[in-house]
Each structure stands twice: as structure tokens, then as C-alpha cells.
C-alpha atoms as a PDB file:
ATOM      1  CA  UNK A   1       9.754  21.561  29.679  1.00  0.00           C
ATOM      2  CA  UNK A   2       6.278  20.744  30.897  1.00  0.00           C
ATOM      3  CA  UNK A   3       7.106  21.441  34.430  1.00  0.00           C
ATOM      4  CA  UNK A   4       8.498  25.356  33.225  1.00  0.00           C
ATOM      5  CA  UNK A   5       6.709  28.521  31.623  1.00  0.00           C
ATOM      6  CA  UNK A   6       7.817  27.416  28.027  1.00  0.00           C
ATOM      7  CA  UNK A   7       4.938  27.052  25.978  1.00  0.00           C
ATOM      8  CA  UNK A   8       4.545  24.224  24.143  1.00  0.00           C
ATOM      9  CA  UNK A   9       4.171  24.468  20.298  1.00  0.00           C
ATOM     10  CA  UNK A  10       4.399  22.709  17.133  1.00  0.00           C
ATOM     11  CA  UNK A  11       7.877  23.617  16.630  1.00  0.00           C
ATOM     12  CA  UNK A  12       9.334  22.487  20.138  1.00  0.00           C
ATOM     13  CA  UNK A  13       7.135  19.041  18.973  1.00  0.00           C
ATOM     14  CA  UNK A  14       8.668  19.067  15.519  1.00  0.00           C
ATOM     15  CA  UNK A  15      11.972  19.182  16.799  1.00  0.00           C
ATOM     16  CA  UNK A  16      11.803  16.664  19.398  1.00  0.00           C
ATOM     17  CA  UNK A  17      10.238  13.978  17.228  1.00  0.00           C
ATOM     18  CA  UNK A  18      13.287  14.969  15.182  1.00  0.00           C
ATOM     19  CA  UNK A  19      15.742  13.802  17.904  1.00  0.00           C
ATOM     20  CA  UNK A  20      13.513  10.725  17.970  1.00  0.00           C
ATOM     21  CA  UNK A  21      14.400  10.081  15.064  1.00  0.00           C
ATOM     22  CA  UNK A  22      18.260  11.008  15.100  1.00  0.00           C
ATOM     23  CA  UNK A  23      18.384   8.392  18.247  1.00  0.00           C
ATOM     24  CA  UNK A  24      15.929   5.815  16.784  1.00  0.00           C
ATOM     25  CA  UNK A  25      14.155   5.904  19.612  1.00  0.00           C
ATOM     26  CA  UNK A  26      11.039   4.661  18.671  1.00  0.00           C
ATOM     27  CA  UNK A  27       9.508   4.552  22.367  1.00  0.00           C
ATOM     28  CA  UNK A  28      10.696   8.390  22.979  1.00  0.00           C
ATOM     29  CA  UNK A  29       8.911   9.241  19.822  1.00  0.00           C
ATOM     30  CA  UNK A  30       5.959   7.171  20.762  1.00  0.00           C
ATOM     31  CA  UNK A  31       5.726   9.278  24.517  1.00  0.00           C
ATOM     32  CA  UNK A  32       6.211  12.673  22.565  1.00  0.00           C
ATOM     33  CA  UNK A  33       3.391  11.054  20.210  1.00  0.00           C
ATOM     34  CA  UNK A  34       1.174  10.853  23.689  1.00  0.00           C
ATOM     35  CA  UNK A  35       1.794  14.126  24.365  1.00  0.00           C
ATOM     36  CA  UNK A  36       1.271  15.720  21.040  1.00  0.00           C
ATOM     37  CA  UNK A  37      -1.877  14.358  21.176  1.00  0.00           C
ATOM     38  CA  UNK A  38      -2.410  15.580  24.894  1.00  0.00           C
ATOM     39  CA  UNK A  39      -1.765  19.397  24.100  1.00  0.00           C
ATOM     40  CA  UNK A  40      -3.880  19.173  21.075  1.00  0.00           C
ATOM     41  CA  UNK A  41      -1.296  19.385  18.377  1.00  0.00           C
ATOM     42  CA  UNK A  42      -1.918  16.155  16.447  1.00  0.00           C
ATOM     43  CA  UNK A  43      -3.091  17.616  13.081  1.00  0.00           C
ATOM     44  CA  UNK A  44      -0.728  19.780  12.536  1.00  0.00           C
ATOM     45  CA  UNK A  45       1.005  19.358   9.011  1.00  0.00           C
ATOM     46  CA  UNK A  46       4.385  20.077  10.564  1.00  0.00           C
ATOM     47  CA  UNK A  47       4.385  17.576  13.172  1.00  0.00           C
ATOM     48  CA  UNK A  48       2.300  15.143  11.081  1.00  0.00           C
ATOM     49  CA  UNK A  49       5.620  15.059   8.504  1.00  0.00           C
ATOM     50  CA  UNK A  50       8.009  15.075  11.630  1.00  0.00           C
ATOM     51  CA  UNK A  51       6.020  11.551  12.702  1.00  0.00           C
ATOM     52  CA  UNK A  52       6.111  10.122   9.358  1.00  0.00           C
ATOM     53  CA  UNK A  53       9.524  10.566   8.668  1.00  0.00           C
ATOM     54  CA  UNK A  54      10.652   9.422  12.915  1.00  0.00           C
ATOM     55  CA  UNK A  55       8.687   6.072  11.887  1.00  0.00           C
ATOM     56  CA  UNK A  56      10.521   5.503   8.657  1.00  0.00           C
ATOM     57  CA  UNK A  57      13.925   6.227   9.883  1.00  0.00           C
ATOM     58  CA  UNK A  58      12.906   3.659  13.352  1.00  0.00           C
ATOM     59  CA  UNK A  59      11.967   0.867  10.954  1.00  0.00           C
ATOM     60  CA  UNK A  60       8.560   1.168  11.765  1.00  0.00           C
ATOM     61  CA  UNK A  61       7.298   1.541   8.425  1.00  0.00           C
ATOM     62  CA  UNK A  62       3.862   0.010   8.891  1.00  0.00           C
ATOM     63  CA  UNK A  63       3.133   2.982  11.700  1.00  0.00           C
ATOM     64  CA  UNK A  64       4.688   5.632   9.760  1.00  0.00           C
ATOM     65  CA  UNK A  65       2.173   4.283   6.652  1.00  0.00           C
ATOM     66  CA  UNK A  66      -0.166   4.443   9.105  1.00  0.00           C
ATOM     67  CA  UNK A  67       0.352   7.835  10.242  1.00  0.00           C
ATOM     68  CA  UNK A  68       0.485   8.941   6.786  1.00  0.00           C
ATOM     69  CA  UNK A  69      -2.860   7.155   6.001  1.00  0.00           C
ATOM     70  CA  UNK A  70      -4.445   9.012   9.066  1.00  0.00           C
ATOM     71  CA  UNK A  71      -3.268  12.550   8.028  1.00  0.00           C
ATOM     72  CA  UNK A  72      -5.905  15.012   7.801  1.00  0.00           C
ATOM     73  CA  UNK A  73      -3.838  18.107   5.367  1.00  0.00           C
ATOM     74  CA  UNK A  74      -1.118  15.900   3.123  1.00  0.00           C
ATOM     75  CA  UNK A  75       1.538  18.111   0.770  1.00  0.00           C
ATOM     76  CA  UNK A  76       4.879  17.250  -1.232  1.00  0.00           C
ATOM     77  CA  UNK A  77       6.713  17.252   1.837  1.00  0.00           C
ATOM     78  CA  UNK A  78       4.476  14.417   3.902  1.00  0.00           C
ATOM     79  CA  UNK A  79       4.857  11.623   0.265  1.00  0.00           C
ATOM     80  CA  UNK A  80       9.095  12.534   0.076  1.00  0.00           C
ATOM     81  CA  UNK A  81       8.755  11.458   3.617  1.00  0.00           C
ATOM     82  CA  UNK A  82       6.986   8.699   3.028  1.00  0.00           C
ATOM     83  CA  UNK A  83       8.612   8.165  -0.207  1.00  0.00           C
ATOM     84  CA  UNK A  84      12.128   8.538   1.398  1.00  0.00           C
ATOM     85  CA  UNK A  85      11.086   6.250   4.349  1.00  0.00           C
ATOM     86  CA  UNK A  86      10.134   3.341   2.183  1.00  0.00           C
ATOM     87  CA  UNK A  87      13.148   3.767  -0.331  1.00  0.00           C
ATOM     88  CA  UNK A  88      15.571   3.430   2.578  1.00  0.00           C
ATOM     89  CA  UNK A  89      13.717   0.473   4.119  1.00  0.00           C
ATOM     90  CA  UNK A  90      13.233  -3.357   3.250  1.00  0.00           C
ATOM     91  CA  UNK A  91      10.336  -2.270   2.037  1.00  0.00           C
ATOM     92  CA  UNK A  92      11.789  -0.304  -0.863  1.00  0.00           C
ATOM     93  CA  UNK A  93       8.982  -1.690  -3.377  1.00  0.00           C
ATOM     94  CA  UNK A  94       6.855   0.313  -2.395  1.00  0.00           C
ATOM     95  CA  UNK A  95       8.483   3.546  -3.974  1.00  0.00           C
ATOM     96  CA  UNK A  96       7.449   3.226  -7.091  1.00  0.00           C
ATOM     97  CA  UNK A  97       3.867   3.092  -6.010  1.00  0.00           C
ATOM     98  CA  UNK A  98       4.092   5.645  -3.596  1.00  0.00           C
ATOM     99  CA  UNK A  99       5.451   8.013  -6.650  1.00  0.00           C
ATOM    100  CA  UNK A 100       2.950   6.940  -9.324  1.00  0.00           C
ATOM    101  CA  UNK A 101      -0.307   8.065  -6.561  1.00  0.00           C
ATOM    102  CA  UNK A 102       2.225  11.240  -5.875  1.00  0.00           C
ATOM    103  CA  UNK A 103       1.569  11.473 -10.174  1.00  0.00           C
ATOM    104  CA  UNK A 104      -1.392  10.818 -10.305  1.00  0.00           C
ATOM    105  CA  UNK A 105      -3.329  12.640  -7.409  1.00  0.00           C
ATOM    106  CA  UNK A 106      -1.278  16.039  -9.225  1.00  0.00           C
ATOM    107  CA  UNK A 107       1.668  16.450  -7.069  1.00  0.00           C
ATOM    108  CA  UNK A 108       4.993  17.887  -8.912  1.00  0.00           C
ATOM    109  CA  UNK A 109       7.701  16.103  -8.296  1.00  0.00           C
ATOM    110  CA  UNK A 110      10.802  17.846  -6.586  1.00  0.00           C
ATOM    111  CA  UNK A 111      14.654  16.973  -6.177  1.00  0.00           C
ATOM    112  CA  UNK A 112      14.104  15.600  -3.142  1.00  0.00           C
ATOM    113  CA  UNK A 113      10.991  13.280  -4.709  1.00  0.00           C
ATOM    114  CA  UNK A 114      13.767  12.193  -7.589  1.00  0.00           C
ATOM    115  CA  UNK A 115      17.092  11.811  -5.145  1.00  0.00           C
ATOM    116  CA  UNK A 116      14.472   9.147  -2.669  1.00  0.00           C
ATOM    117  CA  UNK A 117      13.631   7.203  -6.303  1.00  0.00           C
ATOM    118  CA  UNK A 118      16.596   7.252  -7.442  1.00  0.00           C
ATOM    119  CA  UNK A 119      18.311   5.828  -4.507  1.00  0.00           C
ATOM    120  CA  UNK A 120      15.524   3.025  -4.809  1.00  0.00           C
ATOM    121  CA  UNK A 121      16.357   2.241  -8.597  1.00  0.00           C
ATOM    122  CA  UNK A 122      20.213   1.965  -7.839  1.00  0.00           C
ATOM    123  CA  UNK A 123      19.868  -0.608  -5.175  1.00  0.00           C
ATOM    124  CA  UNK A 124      17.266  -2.639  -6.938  1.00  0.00           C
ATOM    125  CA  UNK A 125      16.756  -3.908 -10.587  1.00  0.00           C
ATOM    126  CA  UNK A 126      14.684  -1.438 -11.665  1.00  0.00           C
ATOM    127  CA  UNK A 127      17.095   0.036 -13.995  1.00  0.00           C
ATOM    128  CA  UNK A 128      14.871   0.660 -16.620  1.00  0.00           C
ATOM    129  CA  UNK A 129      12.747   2.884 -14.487  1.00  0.00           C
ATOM    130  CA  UNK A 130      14.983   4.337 -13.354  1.00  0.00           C
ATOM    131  CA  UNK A 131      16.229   5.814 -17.019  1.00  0.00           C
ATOM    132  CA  UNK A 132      12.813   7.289 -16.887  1.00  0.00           C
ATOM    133  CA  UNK A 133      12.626   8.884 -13.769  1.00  0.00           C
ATOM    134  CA  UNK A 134      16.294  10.823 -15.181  1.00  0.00           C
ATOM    135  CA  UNK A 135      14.602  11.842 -18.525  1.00  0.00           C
ATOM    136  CA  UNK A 136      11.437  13.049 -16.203  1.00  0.00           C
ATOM    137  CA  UNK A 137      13.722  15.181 -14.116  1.00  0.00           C
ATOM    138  CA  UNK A 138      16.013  16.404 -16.257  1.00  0.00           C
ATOM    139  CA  UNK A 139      12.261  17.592 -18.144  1.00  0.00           C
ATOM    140  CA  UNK A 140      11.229  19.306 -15.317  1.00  0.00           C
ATOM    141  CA  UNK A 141      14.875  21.025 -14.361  1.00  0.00           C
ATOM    142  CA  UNK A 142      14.644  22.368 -18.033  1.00  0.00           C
ATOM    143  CA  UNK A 143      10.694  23.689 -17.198  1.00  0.00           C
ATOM    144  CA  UNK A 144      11.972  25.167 -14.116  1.00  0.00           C
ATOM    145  CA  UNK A 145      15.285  26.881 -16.289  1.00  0.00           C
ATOM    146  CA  UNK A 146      13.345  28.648 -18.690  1.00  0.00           C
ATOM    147  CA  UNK A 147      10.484  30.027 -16.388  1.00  0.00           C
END
């Protein structure tokens, strides 16, 4: 692509790291990471998710926490990656942590926040958290009913 008139842009990016991903490719992801960073599209929000979420799913959890760490603009989308990364790893501990800061720093959880949880407290022993997590979001699907 580099070598025709198609302009680059965070899209064509997004949807490579994507494919990264889909292969588990973690060195194709790290070249498209080079030249993300080349063509000046490293802070972008959308590609910044993309790279969290290709590190998670390539078992390279401590660079995708890294990448999220380094983020400049962070939303709901860039913690369910995060969250959903860490949930489907070894490292599945870390979810509830990662959803108490979502909590705390004011974020509103979304079905995609509660189905990356969830998935956490059936394959662990955290059954009782789990209970609450259902009562939270059956709370907010009855806030989101009546507006």
C-alpha cells in the first residue's frame, strides 16, 4: 500500500492491526506498530484501542498494559479492551481491578464491560462477585428501560 497512491489513514491502520490480531501475529502487529508511528498516527484513539486489544488477544498482555498505560485520550472502549484482554488471559485477576478504576475514575459500565467480567467470574471462584456484578447490570438495564 505504501508503494501506491492510497493514502494512509487511521482506518486502513485500525484494520490491519485487526488482522494482527485475527492471525496472532504479534511481529506483523509490531511492524504496523513502526509504521503507525512513522506516518504520525500513534495517538489516535482508534488505533490506540486497535493496539490494545492486538496485544491482549497475542498474549502479550504486559505490552498491551503498556500501551494502555501510554495512551494519551482513554474512553469505555480502550478499559473493555483492556478489560476483555485480561479476562481472557492467565492473567484474569486483574479484571476485577481493572473494573473497580473503570468505577471509580466515572466510567459507566456497558454490556460489553459486564459480558468481559462475567466471563472472568465463571472461570474463577469469584462467584460471589460475580452475583454482584448481575444485580449491578440488571440495575443499569432497568435505568436504561425507563429513560
Amino acid at each position: 500500500m505504501r508503494h501506491t497512491r492510497i493514502r494512509l489513514n487511521q482506518f486502513i491502520f485500525a484494520s490491519l492491526i485487526s488482522a494482527a490480531a485475527s492471525l496472532g501475529d504479534n511481529h506483523y502487529g509490531e511492524s504496523i506498530h513502526a509504521c503507525v508511528c512513522k506516518y504520525g498516527f500513534e495517538s489516535d484513539i482508534l488505533i490506540s484501542n486497535a493496539f490494545v486489544t492486538m496485544y491482549m488477544k497475542t498474549q502479550s498482555v504486559e505490552n498491551g498494559w503498556q500501551f494502555f498505560k501510554a495512551m494519551m485520550i482513554e474512553n469505555l472502549a480502550s478499559r473493555n479492551n483492556l478489560l476483555s484482554g485480561f479476562c481472557d488471559t492467565e492473567t484474569c485477576d486483574q479484571g476485577p481491578r481493572i473494573l473497580i478504576q473503570l468505577l471509580v475514575e466515572g466510567f459507566e459500565p456497558n454490556m460489553y464491560t459486564f459480558i468481559s467480567i462475567l466471563k472472568f467470574c465463571a472461570s474463577s471462584s469469584y462467584v460471589g462477585f460475580g452475583k454482584q456484578l448481575q444485580a449491578h447490570a440488571a440495575r443499569v438495564a432497568l435505568m436504561i428501560i425507563v429513560q
